[in-house]
N, C-alpha and C. Protein backbone atom coordinates (compact mmCIF):
# COMPACT_ATOMS: atom_id res chain seq x y z
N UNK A 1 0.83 -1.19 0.00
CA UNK A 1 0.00 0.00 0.00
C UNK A 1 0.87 1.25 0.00
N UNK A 2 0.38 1.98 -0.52
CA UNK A 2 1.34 3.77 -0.58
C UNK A 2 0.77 4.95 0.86
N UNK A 3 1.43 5.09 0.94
CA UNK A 3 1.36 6.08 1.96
C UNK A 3 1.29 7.90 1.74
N UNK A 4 0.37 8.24 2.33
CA UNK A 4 0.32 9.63 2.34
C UNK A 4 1.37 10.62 1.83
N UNK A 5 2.20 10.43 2.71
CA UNK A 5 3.56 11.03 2.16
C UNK A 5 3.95 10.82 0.50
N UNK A 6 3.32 9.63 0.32
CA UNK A 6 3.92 9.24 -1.43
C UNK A 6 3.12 9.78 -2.37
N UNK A 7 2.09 9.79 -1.47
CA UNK A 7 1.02 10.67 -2.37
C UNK A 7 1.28 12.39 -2.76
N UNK A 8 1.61 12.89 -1.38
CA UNK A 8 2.28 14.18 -1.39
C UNK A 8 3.41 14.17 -2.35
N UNK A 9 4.29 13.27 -1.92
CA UNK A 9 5.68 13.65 -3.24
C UNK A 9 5.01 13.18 -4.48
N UNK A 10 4.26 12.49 -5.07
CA UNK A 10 3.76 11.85 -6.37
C UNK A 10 3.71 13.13 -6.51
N UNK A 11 2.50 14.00 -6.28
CA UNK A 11 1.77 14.80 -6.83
C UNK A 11 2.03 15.85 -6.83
N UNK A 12 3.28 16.07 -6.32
CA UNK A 12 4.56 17.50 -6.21
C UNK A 12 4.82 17.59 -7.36
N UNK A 13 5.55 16.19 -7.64
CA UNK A 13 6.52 15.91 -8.48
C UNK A 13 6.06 15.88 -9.95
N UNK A 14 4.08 15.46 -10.01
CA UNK A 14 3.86 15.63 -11.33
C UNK A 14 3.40 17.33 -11.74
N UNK A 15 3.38 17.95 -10.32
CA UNK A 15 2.41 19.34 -10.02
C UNK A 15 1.48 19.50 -10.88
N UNK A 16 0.88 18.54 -10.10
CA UNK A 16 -1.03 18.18 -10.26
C UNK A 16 -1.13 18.74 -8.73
N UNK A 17 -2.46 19.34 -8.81
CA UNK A 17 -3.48 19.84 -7.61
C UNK A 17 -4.00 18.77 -7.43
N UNK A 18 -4.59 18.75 -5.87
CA UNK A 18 -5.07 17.65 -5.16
C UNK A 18 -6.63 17.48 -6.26
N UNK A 19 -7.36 18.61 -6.68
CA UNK A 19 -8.32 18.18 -7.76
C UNK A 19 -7.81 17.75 -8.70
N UNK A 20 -7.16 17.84 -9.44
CA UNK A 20 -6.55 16.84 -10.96
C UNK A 20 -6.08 15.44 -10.76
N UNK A 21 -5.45 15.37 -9.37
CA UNK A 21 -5.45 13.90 -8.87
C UNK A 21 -6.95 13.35 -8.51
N UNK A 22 -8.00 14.05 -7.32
CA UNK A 22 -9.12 13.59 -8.14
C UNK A 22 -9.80 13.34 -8.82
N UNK A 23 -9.57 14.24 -9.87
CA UNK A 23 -10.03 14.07 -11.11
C UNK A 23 -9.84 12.43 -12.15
N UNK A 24 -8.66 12.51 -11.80
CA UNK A 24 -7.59 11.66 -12.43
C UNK A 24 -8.14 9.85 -11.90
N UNK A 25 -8.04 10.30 -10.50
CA UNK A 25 -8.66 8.90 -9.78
C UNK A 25 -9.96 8.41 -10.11
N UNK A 26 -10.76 9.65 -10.21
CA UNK A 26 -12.89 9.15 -10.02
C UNK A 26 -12.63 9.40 -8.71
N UNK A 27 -11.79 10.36 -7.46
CA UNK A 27 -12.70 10.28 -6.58
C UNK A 27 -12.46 11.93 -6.15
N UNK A 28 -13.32 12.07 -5.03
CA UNK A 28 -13.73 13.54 -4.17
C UNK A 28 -12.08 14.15 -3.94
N UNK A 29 -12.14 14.82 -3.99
CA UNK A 29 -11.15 15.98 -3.57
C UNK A 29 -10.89 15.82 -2.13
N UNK A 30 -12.03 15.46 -1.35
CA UNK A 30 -11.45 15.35 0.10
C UNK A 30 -11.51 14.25 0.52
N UNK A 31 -10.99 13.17 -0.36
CA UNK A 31 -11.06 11.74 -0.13
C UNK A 31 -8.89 12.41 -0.39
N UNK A 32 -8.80 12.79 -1.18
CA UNK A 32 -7.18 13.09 -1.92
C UNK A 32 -6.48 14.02 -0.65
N UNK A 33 -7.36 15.03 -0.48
CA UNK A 33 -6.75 15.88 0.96
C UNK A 33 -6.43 15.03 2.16
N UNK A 34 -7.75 14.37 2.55
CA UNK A 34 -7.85 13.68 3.56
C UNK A 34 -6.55 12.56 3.95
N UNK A 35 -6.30 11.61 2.57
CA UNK A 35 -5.39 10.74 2.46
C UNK A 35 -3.78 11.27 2.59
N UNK A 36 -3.64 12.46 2.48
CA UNK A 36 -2.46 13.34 2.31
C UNK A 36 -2.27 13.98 3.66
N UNK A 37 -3.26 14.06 4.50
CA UNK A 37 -2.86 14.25 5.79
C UNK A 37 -1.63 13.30 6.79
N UNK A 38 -2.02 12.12 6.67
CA UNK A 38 -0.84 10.96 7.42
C UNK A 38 0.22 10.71 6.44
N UNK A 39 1.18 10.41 7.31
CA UNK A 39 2.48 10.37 6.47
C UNK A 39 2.58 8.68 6.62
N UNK A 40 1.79 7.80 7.07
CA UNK A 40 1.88 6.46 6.66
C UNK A 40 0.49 6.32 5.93
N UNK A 41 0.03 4.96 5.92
CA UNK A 41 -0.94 4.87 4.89
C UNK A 41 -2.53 4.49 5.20
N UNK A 42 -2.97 5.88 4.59
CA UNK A 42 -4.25 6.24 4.77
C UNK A 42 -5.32 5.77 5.16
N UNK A 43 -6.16 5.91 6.35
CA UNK A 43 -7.17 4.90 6.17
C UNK A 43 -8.48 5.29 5.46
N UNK A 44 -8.15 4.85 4.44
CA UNK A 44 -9.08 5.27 3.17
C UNK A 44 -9.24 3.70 2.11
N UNK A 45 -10.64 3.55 1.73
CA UNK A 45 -11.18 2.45 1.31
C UNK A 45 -9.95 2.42 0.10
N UNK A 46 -9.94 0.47 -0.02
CA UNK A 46 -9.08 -0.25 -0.49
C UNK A 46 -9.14 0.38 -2.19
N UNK A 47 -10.80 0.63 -2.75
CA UNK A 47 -10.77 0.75 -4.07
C UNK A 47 -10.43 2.51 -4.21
N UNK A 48 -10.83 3.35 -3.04
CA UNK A 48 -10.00 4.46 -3.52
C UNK A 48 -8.19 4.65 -3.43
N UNK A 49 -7.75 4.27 -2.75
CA UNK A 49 -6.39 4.15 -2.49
C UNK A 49 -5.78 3.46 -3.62
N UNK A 50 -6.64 2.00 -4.13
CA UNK A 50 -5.67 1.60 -5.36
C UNK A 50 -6.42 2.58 -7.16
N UNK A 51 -7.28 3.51 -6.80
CA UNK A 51 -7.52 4.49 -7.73
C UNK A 51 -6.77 5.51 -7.99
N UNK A 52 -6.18 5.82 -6.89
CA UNK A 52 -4.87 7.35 -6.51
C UNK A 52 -3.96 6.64 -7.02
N UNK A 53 -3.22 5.02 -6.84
CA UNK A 53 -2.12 4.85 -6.66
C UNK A 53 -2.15 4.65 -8.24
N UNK A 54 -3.10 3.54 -9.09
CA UNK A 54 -3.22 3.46 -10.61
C UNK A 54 -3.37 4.72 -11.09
N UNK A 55 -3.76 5.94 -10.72
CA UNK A 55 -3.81 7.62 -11.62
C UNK A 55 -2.29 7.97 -11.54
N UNK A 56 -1.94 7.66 -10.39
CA UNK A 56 -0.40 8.38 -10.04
C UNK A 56 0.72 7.15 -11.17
N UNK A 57 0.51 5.85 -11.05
CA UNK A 57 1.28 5.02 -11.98
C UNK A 57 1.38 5.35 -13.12
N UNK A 58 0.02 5.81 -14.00
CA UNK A 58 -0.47 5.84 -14.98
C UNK A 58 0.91 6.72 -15.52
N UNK A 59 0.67 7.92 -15.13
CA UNK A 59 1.71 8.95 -15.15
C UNK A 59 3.39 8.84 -15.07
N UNK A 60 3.22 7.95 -14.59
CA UNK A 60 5.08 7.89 -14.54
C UNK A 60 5.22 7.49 -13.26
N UNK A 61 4.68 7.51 -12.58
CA UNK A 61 5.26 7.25 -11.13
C UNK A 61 5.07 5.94 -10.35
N UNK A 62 6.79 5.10 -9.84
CA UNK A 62 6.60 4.48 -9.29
C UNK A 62 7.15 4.60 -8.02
N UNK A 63 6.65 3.54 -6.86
CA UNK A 63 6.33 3.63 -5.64
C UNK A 63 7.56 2.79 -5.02
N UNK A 64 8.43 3.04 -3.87
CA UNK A 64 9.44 2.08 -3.42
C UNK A 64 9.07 2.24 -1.97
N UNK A 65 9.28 1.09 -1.18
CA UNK A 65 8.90 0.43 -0.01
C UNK A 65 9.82 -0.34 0.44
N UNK A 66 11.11 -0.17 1.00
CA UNK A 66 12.17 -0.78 1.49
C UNK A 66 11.65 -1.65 2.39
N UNK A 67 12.64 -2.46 3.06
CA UNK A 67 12.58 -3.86 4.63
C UNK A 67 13.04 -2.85 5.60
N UNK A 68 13.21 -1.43 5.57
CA UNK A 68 13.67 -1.20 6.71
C UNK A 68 13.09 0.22 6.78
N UNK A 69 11.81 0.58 6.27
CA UNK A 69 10.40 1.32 6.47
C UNK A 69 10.52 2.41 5.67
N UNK A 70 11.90 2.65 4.91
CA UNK A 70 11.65 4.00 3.65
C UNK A 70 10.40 3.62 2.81
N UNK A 71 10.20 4.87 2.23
CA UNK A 71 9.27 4.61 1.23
C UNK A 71 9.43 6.43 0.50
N UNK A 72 9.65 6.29 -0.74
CA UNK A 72 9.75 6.84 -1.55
C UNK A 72 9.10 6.76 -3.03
N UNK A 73 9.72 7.47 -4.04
CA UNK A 73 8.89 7.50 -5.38
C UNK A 73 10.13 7.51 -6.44
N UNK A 74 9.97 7.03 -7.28
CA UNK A 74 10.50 7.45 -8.64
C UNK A 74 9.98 7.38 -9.79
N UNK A 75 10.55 8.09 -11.10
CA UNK A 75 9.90 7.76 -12.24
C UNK A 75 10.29 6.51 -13.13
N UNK A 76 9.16 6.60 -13.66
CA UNK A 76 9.67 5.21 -14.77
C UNK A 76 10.48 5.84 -15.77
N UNK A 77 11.69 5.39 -16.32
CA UNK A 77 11.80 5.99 -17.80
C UNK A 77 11.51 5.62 -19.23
């Protein structure tokens, strides 16, 4: 699962507004705010969370999750 924080850097990094990521997903704007509040991972329903994370993939962005609790982003090239 992606975490808040990844959501924040995703959506820095594509500088999309928290609406164009909703947009992007199918969901509410304060389903995207809301999830961006915690810096681990959101408690926000399973099919919106993997909607943010497939809008944010779509785009270029992938998700890293180390064994020793980093979690970061990069792009695909």
């Amino acid at each position: 699962m992606i975490t808040g924080a990844q959501i924040r850097m995703a959506r820095g990094y594509l500088k999309w507004s928290a609406q164009e990521l909703a947009k992007k997903a199918d969901v509410g704007i304060s389903t995207v705010q809301r999830m961006e509040t915690v810096d681990d991972v959101p408690s926000a329903s399973a099919k919106n969370l993997n909607a943010v994370e497939r809008a944010l993939e779509g785009a270029g962005v992938e998700f890293s999750n180390d064994a020793q609790g980093g979690v970061g982003i990069r792009v695909k090239l």
